[in-house]
C-alpha atoms as a PDB file:
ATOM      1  CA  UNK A   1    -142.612  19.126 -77.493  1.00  0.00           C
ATOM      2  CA  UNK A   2    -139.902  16.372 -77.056  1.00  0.00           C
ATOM      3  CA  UNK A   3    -140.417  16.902 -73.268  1.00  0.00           C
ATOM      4  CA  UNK A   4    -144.116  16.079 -73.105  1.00  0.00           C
ATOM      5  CA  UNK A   5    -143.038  12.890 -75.667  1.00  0.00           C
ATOM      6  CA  UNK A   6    -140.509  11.901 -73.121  1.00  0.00           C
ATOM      7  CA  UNK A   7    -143.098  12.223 -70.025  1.00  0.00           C
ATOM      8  CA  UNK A   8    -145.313  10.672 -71.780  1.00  0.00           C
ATOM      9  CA  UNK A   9    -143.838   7.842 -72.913  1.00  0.00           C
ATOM     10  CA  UNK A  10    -142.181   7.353 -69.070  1.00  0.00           C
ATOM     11  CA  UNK A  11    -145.441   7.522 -67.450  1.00  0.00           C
ATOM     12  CA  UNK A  12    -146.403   4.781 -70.324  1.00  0.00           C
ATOM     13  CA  UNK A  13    -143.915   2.750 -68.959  1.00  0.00           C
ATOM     14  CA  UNK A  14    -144.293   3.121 -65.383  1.00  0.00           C
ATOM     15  CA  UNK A  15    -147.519   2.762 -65.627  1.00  0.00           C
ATOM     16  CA  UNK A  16    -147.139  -0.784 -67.823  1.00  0.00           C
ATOM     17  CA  UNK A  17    -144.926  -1.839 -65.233  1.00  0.00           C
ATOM     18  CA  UNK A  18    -147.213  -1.116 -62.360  1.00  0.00           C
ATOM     19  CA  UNK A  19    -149.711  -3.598 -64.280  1.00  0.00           C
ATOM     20  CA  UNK A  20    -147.836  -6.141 -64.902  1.00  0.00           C
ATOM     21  CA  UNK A  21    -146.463  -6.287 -61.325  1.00  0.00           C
ATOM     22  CA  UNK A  22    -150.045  -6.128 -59.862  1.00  0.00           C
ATOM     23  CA  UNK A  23    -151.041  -8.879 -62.266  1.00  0.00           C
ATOM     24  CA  UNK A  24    -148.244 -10.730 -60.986  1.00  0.00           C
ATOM     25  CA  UNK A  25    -149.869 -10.252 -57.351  1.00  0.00           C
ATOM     26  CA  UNK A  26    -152.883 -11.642 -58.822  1.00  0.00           C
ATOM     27  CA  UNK A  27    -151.988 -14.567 -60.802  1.00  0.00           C
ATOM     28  CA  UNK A  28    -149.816 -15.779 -57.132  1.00  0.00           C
ATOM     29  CA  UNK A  29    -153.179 -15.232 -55.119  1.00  0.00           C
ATOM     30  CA  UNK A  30    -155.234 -17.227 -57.678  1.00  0.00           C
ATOM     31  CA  UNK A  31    -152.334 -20.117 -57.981  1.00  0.00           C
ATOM     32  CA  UNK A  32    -152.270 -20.471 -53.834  1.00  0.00           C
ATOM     33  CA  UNK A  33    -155.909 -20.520 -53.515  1.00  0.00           C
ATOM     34  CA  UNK A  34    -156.666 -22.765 -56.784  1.00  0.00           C
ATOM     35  CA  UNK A  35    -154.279 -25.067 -55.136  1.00  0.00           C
ATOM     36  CA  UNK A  36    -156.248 -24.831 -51.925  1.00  0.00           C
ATOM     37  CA  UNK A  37    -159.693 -25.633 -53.718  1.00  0.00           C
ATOM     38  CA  UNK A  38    -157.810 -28.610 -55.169  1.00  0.00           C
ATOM     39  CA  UNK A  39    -156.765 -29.780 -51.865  1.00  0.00           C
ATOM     40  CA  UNK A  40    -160.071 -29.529 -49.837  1.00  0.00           C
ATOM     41  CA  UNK A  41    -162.079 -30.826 -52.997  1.00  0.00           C
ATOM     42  CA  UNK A  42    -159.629 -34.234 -53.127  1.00  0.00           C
ATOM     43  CA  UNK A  43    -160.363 -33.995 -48.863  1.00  0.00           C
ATOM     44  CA  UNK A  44    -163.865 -33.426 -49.364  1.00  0.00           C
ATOM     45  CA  UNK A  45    -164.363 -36.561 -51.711  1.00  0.00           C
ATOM     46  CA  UNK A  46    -162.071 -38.841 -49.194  1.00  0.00           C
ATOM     47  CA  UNK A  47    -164.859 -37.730 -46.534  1.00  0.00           C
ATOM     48  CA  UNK A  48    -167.705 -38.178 -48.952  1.00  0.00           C
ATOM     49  CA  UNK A  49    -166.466 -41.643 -49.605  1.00  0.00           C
ATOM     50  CA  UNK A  50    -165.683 -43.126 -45.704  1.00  0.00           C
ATOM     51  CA  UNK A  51    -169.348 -41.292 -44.960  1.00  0.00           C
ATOM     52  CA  UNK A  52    -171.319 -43.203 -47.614  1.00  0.00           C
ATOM     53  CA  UNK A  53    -169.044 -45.958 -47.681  1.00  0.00           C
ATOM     54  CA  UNK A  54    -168.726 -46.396 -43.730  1.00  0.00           C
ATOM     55  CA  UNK A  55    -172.241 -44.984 -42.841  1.00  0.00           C
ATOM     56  CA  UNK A  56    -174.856 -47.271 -44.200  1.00  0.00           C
ATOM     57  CA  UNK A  57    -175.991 -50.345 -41.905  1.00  0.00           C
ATOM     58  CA  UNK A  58    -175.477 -53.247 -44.237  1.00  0.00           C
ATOM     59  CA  UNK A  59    -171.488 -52.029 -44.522  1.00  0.00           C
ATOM     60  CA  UNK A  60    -171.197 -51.724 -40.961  1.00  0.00           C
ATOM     61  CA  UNK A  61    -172.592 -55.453 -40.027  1.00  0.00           C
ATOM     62  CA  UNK A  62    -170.437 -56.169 -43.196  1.00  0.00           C
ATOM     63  CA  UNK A  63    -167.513 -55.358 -41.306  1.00  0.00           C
ATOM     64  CA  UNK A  64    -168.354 -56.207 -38.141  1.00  0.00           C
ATOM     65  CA  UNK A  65    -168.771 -59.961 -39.027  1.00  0.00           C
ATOM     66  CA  UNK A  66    -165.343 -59.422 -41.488  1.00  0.00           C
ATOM     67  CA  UNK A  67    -162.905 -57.533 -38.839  1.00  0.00           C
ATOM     68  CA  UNK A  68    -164.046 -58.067 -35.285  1.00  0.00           C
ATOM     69  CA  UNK A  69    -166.269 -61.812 -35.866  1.00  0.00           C
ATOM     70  CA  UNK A  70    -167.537 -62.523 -32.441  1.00  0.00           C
ATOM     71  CA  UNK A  71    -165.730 -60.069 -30.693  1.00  0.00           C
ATOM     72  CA  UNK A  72    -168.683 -57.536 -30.621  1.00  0.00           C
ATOM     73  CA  UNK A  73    -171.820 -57.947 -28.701  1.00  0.00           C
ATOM     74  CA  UNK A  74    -175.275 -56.474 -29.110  1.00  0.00           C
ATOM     75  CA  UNK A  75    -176.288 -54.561 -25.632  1.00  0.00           C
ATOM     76  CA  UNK A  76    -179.265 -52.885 -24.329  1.00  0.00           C
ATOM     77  CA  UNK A  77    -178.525 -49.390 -24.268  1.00  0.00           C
ATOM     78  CA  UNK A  78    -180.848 -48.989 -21.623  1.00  0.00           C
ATOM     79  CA  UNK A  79    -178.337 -51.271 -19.575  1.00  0.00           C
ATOM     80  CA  UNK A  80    -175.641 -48.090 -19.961  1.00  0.00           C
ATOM     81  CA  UNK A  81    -174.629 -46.283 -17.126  1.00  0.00           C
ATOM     82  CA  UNK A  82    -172.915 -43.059 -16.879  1.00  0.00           C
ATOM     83  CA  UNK A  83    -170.099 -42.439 -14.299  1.00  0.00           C
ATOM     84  CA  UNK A  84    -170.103 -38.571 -12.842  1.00  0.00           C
ATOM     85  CA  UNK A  85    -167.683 -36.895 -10.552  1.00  0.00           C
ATOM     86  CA  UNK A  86    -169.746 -34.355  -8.232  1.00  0.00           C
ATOM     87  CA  UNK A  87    -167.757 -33.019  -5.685  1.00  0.00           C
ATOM     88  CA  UNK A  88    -165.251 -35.597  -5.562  1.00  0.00           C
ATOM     89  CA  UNK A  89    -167.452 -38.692  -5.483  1.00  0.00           C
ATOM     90  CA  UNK A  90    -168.710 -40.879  -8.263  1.00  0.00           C
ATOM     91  CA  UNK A  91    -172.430 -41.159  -9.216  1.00  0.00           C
ATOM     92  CA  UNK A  92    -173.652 -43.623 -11.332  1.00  0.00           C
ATOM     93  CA  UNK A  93    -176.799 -42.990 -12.920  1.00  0.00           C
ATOM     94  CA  UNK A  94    -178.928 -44.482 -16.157  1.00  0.00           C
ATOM     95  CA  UNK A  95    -177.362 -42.896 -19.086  1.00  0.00           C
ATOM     96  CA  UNK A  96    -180.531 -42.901 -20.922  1.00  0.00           C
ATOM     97  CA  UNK A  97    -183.517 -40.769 -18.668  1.00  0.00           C
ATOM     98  CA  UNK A  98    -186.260 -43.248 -18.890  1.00  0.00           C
END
């Protein structure tokens, strides 16, 4: 009878021990990957920001005529060529089919 206490009451604590080391395995691989969310949501929000901040047409003019002043020019795009190398020579062509 004390045998089957003793077994008993090992397997008890291997078993315990067993949990609270795969628990342990757990709580690391929620910490590293909770700490990954955190990093691509504060990433994600920096992005969000530039995009909407950046993006819209009245910011860009905005800081066109704050940063560069007269140092950009407005251009027909239809005036843009493209430069290709085909078989070692250069071919210019209209970068826009029209």
């Amino acid at each position: 009878m004390k045998k089957i206490i003793l077994i008993c009451v090992l397997l008890l604590i291997l078993f315990t021990s067993q949990v609270k080391n795969s628990t342990k395995e757990i709580e690391k691989k929620i910490f590293a990957i909770s700490k990954n969310i955190r990093l691509l949501e504060a990433e994600v929000g920096d992005v969000m920001l530039e995009y909407n901040y950046l993006s819209s047409p009245e910011k860009l003019i905005q800081h066109q005529s704050y940063y560069f002043e007269n140092d950009l020019i407005k251009i027909d795009v239809t005036k843009i060529k493209k430069i290709e190398a085909i078989n070692n020579q250069l071919k210019v062509t209209d970068f826009i089919n029209k």
